[in-house]
Protein backbone atom coordinates (compact mmCIF):
# COMPACT_ATOMS: atom_id res chain seq x y z
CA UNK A 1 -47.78 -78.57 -33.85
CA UNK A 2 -51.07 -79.31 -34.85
CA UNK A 3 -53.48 -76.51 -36.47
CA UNK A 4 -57.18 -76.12 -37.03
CA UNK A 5 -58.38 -74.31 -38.92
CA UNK A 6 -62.31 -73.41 -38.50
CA UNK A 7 -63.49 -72.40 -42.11
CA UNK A 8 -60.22 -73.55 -43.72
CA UNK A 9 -62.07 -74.19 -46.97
CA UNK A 10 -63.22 -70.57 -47.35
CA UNK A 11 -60.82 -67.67 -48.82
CA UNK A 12 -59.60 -66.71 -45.83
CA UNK A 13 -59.04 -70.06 -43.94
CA UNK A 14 -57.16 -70.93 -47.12
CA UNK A 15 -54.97 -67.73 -46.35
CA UNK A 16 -54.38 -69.03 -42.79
CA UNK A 17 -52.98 -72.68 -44.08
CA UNK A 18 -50.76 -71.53 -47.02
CA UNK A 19 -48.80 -70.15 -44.51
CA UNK A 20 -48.82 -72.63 -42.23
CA UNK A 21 -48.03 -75.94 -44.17
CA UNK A 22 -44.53 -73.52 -44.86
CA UNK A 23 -43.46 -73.78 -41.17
CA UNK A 24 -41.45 -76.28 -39.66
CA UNK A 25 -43.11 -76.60 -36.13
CA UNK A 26 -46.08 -77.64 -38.32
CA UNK A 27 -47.00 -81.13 -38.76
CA UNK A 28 -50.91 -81.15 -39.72
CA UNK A 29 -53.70 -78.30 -40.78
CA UNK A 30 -56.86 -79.82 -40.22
CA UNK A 31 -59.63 -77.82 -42.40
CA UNK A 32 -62.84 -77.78 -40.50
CA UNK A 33 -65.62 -76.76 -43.21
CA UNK A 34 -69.10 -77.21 -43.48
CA UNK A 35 -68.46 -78.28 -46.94
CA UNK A 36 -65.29 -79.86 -47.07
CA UNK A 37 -64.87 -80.39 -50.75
CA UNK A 38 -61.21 -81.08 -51.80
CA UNK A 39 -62.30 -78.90 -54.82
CA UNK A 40 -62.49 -76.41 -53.30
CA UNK A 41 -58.66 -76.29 -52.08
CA UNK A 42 -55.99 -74.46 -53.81
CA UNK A 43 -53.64 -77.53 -55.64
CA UNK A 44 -51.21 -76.69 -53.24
CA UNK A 45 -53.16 -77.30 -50.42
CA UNK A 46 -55.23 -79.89 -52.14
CA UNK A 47 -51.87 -81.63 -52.74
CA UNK A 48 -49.93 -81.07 -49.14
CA UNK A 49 -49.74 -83.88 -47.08
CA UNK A 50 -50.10 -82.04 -44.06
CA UNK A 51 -53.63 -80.71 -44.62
CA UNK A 52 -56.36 -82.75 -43.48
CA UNK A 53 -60.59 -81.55 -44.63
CA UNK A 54 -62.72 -82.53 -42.00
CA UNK A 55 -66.71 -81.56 -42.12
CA UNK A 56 -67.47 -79.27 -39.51
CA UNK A 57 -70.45 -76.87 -38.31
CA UNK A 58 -70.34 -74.44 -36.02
CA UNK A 59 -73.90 -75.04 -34.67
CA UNK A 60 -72.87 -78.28 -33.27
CA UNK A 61 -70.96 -77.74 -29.85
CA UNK A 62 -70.18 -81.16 -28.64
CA UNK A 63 -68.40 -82.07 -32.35
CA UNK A 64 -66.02 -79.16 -32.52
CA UNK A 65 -64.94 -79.45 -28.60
CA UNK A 66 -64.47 -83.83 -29.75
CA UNK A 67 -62.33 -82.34 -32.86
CA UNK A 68 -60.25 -79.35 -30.56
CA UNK A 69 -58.97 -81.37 -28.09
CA UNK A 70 -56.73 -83.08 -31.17
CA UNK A 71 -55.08 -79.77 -31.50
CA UNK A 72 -52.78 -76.81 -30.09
CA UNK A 73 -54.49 -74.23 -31.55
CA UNK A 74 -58.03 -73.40 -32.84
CA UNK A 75 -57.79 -70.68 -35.64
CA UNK A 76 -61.01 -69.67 -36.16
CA UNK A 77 -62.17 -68.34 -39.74
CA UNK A 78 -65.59 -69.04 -40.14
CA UNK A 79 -67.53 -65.49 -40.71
CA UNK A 80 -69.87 -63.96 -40.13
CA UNK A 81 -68.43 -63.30 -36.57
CA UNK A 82 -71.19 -61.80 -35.01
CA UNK A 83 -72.77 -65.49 -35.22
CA UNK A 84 -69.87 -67.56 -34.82
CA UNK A 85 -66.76 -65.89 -32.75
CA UNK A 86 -69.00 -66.87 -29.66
CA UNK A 87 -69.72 -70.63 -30.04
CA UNK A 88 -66.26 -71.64 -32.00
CA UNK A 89 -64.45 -69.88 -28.65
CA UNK A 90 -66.65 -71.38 -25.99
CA UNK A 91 -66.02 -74.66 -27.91
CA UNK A 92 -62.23 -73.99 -27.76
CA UNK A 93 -62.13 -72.96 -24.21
CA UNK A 94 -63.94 -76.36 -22.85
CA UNK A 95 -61.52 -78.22 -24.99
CA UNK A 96 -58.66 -76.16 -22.82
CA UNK A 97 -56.55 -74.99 -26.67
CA UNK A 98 -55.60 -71.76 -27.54
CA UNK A 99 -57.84 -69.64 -29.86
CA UNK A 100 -57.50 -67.01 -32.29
CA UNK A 101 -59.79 -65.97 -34.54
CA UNK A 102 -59.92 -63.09 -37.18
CA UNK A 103 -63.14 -61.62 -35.91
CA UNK A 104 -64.42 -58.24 -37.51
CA UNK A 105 -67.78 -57.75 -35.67
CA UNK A 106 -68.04 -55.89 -32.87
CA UNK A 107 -70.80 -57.42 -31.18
CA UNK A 108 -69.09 -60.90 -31.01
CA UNK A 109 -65.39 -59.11 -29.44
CA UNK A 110 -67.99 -57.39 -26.96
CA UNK A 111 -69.62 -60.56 -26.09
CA UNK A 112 -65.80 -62.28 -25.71
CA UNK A 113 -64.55 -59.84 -23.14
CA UNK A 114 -67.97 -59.36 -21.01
CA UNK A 115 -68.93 -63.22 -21.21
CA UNK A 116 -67.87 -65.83 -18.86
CA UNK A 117 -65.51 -66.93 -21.28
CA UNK A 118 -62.65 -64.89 -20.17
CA UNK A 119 -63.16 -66.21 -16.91
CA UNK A 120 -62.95 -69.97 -18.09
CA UNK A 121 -59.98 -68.93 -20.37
CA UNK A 122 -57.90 -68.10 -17.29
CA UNK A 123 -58.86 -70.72 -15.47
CA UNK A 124 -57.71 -73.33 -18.30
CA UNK A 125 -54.64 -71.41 -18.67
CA UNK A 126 -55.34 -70.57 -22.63
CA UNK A 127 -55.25 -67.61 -24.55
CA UNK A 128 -58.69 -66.41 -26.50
CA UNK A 129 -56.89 -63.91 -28.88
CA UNK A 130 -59.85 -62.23 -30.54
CA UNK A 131 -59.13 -60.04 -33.89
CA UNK A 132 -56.10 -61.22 -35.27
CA UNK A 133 -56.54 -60.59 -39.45
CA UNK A 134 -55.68 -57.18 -41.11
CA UNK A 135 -58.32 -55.16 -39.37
CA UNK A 136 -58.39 -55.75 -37.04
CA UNK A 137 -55.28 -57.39 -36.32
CA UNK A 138 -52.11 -56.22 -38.25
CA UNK A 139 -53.41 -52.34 -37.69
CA UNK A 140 -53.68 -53.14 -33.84
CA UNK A 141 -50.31 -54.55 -33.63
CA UNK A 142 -49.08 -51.10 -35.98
CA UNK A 143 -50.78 -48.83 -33.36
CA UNK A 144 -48.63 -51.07 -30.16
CA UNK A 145 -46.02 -50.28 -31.94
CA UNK A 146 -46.42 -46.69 -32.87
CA UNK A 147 -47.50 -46.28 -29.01
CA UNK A 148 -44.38 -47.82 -27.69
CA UNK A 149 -42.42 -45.07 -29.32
CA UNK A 150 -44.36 -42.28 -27.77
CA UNK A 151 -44.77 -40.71 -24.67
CA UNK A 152 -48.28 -40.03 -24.82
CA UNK A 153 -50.89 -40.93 -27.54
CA UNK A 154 -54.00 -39.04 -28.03
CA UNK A 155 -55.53 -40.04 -31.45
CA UNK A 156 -55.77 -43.00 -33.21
CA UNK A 157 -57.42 -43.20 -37.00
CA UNK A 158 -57.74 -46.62 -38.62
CA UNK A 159 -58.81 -47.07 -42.46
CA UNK A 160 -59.67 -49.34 -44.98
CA UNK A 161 -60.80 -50.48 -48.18
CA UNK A 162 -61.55 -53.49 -49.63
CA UNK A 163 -62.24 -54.17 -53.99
CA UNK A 164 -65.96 -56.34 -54.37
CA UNK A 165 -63.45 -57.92 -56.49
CA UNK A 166 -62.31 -59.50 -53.30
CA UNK A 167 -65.36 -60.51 -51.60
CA UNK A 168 -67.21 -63.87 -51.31
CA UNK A 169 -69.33 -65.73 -49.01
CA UNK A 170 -69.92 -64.46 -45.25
CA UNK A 171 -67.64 -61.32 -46.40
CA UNK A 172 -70.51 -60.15 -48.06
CA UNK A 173 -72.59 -60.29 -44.43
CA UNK A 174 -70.05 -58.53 -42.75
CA UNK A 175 -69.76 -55.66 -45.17
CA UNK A 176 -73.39 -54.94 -45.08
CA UNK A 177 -74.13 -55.75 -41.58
CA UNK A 178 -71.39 -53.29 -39.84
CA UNK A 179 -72.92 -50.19 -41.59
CA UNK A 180 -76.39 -50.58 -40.09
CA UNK A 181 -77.68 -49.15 -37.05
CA UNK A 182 -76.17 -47.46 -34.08
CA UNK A 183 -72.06 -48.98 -34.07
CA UNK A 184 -69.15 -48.12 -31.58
CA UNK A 185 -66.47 -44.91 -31.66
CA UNK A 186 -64.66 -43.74 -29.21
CA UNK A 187 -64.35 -40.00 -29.19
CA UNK A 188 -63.34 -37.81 -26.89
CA UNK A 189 -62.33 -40.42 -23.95
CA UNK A 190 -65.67 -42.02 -24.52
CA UNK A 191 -67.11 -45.01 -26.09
CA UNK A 192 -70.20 -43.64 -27.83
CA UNK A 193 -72.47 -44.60 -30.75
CA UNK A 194 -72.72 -42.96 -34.20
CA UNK A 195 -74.39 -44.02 -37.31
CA UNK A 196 -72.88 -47.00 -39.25
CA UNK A 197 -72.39 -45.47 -42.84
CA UNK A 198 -72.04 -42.26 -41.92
CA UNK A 199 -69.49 -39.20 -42.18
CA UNK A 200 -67.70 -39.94 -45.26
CA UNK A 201 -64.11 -38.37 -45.92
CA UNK A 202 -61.91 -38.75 -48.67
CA UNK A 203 -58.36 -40.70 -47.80
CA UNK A 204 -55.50 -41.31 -50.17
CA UNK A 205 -54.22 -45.22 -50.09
CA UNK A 206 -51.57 -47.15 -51.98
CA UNK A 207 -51.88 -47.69 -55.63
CA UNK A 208 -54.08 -49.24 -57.39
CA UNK A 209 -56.23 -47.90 -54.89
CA UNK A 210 -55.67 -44.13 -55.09
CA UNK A 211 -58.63 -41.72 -53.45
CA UNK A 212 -61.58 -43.40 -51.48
CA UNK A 213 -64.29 -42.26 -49.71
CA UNK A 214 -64.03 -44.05 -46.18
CA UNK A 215 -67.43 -44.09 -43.57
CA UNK A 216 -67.99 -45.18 -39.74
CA UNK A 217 -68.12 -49.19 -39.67
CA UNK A 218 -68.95 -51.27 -36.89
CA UNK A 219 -65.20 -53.35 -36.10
CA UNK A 220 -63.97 -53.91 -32.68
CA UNK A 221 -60.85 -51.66 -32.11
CA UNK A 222 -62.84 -48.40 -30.50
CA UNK A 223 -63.68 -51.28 -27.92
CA UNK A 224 -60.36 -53.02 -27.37
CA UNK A 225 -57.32 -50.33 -28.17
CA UNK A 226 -58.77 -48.01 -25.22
CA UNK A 227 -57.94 -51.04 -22.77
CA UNK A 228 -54.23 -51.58 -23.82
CA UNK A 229 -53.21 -47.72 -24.92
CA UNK A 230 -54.44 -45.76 -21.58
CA UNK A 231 -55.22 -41.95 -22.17
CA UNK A 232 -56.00 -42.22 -25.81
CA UNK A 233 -58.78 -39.83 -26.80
CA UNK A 234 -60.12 -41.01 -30.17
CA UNK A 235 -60.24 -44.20 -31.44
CA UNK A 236 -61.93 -44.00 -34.95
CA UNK A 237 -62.36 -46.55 -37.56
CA UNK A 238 -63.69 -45.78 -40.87
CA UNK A 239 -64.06 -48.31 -43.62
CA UNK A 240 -65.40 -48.59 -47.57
CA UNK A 241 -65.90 -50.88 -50.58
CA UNK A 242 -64.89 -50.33 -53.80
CA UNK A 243 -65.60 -48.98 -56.60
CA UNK A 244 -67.46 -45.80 -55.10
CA UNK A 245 -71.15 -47.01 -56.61
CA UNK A 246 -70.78 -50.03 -54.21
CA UNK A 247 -71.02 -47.66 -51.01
CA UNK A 248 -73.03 -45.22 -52.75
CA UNK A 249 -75.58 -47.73 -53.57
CA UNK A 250 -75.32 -49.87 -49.78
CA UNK A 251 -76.15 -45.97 -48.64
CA UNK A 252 -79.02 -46.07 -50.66
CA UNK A 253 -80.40 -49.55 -50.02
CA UNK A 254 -80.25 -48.69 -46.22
CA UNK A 255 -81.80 -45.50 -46.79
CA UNK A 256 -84.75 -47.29 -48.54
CA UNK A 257 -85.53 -50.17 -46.01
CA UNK A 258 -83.64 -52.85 -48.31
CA UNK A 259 -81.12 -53.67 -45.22
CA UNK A 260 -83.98 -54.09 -42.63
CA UNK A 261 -84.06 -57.31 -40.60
CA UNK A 262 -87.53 -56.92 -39.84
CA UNK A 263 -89.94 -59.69 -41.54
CA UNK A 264 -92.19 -58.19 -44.19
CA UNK A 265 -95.44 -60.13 -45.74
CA UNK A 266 -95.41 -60.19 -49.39
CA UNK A 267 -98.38 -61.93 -50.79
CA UNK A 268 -98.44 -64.27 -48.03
CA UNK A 269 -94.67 -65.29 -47.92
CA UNK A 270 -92.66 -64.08 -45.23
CA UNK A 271 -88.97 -62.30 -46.24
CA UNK A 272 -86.41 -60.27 -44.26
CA UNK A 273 -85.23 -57.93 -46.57
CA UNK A 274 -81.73 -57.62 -45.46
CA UNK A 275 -81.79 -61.44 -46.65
CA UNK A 276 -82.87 -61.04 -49.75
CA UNK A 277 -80.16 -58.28 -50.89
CA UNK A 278 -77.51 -60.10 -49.22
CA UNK A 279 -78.02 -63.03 -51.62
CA UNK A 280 -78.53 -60.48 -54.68
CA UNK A 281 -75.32 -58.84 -53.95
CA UNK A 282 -73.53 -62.34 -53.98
CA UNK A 283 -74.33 -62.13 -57.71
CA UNK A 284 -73.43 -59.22 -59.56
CA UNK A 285 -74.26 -59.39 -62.72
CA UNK A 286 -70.65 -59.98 -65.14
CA UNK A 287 -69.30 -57.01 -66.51
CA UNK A 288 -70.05 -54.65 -63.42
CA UNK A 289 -67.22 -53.01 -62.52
CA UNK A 290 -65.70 -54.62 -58.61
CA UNK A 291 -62.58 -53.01 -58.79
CA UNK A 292 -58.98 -53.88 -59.02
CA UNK A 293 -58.02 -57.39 -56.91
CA UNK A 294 -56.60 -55.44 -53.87
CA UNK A 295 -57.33 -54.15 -50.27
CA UNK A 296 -55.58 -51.58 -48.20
CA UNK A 297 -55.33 -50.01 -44.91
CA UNK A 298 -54.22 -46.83 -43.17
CA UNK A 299 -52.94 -46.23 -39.65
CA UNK A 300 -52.89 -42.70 -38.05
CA UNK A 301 -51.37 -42.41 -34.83
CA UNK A 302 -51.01 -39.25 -33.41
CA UNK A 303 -49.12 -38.52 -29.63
CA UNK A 304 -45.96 -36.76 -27.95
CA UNK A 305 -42.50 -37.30 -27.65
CA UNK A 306 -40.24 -35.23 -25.81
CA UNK A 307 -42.27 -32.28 -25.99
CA UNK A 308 -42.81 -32.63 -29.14
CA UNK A 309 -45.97 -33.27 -31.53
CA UNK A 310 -45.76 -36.57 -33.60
CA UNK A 311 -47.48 -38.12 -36.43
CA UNK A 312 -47.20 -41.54 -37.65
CA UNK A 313 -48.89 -42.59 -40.82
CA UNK A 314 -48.50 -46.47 -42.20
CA UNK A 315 -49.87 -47.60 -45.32
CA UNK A 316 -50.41 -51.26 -47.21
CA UNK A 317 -51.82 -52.57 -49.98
CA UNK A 318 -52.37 -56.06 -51.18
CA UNK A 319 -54.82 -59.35 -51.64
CA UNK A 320 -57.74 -59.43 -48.91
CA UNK A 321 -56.79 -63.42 -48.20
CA UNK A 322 -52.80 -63.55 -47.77
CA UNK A 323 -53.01 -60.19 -45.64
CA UNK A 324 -55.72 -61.69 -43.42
CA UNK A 325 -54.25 -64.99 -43.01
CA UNK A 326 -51.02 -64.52 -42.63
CA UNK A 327 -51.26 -62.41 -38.96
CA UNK A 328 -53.25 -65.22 -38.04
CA UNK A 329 -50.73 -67.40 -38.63
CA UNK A 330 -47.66 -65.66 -37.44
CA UNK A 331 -49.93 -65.64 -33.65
CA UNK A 332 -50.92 -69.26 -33.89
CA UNK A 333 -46.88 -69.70 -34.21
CA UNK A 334 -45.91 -67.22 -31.31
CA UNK A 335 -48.31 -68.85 -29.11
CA UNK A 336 -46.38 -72.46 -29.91
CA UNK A 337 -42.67 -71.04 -29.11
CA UNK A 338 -44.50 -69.21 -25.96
CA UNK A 339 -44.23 -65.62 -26.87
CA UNK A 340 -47.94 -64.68 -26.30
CA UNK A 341 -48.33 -65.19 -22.46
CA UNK A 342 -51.45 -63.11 -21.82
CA UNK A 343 -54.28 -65.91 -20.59
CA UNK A 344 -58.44 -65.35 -20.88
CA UNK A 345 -59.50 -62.79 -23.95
CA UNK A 346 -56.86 -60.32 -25.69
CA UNK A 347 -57.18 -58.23 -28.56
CA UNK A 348 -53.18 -58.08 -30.61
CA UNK A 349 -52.49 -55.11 -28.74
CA UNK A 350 -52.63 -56.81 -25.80
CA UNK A 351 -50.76 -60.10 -25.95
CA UNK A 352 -48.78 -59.86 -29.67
CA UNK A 353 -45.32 -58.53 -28.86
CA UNK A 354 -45.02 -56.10 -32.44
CA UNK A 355 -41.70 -56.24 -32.72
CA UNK A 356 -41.72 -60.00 -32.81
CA UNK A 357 -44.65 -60.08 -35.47
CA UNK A 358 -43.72 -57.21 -37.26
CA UNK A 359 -40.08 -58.90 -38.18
CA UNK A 360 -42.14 -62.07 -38.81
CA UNK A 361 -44.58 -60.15 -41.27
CA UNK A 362 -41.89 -58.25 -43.43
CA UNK A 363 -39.71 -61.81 -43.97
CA UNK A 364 -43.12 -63.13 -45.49
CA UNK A 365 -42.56 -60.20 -47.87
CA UNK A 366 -44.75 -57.43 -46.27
CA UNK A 367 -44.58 -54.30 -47.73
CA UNK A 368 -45.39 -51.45 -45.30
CA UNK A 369 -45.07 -47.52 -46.07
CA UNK A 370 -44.79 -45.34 -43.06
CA UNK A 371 -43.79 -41.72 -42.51
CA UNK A 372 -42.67 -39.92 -39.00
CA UNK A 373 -43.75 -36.09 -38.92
CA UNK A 374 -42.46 -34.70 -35.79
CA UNK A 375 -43.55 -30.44 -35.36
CA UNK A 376 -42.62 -28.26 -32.10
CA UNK A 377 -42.10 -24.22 -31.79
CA UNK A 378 -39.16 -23.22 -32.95
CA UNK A 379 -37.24 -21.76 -29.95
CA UNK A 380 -34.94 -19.33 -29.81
């Protein structure tokens, strides 16, 4: 089995292909990266004979369809998503290979399912599995399998965090990018909008993260869960970096303009602000706090069984890289032994069998938390 891996020199990419050159079915990771430096690799990728660093850009079509066709699956890590899950999956359909990627945007998962690339997906006979990371991704797969133990599901709360101690590169884009402007919820049976970076609450993760202050962010799952778990009421996702000044101080910059896209003059020259304190926020100063070297997430699912009132709760904590690559990796290997059988665009819900990936994820040494809280009146 042959992998590629779009971004493979990036943190996540590298998270992807550590896992990978471990398999058996594997016999080459090629590392498609605008900047293929071997430097850049992890010794233990750097020093694998099965990886392979081949320069690649996203903005040229014709080159990554010429470099697909060599391969069974396209794993597609190059962020920010809202620019690239759109190109790197067109590419992959009209080479006819399977595609994952572990898109976080919501405009690019939007674009996926209402495009005429589902279409052409079918038609080839591939799979365009769209959000397959940590969140989304492992979360999505946590809700299947929540909702295949329940008779009825009627809320669904997702939550995150990640440490700036964690972020580089388009991570950064993302993070600022999904708070702005008008993003998707679905509340109350209905996919509405709400204000990115808005209606904090405080939720209680794993340690070392302990209490965090979690707001609306724009990520795809109030778009794709509805599809796969019918009758669901509220599907709400609510996200935050760490430490607490990061957010606080995002909140601020939006308030003030510094987050507008729209081109200002200053003294002649022409700059987008949003530009500008993207590229200052790649360089906090040294001694700043970023927080400990961790992420986390929280699943709520809440439904019926029997009559009866359920609660499930599932909690993780661990490195941003490793938890995002792994899922990605575990699908690219289902879809070689032919467990994923869904053709055109999926979300994990809808193709990624959880029991399947969930035994796959806990041998790689997953640790997952999870509590059952069943209530019904007490009947005499």
């Amino acid at each position: 089995m042959r992998a590629f891996v779009l971004g493979g020199a990036g943190g996540m990419g590298q998270g992807v292909a550590r896992d990978l050159i471990k398999q058996e079915p594997i016999t080459e990771v090629v590392l498609g990266d605008l900047y293929p430096d071997p430097e850049r690799l992890a010794p233990k990728l750097r020093e694998n004979a099965k990886i392979t660093l081949l320069k690649m850009d996203v903005r040229d079509h014709d080159a990554m369809v010429h470099a697909f066709k060599k391969s069974d699956v396209v794993i597609n890590c190059a962020g920010p998503f809202y620019k690239t899950a759109v190109p790197v999956a067109k590419a992959a359909v009209e080479a006819r290979v399977n595609y994952i990627d572990i898109c976080d945007d919501y405009e690019g998962t939007e674009i996926l399912f209402n495009s005429e690339i589902d279409e052409m997906a079918r038609e080839a006979g591939i799979t365009v599995l769209t959000g397959m990371g940590s969140d989304p991704g492992t979360n999505n797969v946590l809700v299947k399998w929540y909702a295949n133990r329940l008779d009825r599901v009627d809320e669904i709360y997702l939550y995150w965090v990640v440490a700036i101690a964690e972020l580089a590169g388009a991570a950064w884009d993302h993070s600022l990018h999904m708070t702005l402007g008008k993003i998707p919820q679905y509340l109350n049976g209905e996919l509405v909008q709400v204000e990115g970076g808005t209606e904090a609450v405080a939720e209680e993760f794993l340690e070392p993260l302990g209490t965090c202050y979690v707001r609306y962010v724009g990520h795809p799952q109030p778009l794709t869960i509805p599809k796969y778990i019918k009758g669901v009421k509220n599907v709400i996702i609510k996200g935050a970096l760490i430490p607490l000044w990061v957010a606080e101080l995002i909140k601020e910059q939006k308030d003030a303009g510094f987050l507008s896209k729209e081109p200002k003059d200053i003294n002649g020259t022409t700059v987008i602000p949003y530009d500008l304190t993207l590229k200052l926020w790649e360089t906090i100063p040294e001694g700043r706090d970023k927080g400990p070297q961790a992420s986390g997430l929280k699943v709520i699912v809440k439904g019926e069984r029997g009559g009866k009132k359920v609660i499930y709760t599932a909690d993780m904590v661990g490195r941003m890289a490793p938890g995002t690559g792994i899922p990605a990796s575990i699908a690219a290997l289902m879809m070689n032994a032919g467990d994923v059988t869904e053709k055109g665009v999926t979300a994990p819900e809808g193709c990624i069998d959880p029991d399947k990936f969930l035994a796959a994820f806990l041998k790689r040494g997953a640790r997952i938390h999870q509590t059952e809280k069943i209530s019904s009146m007490f009947e005499v």
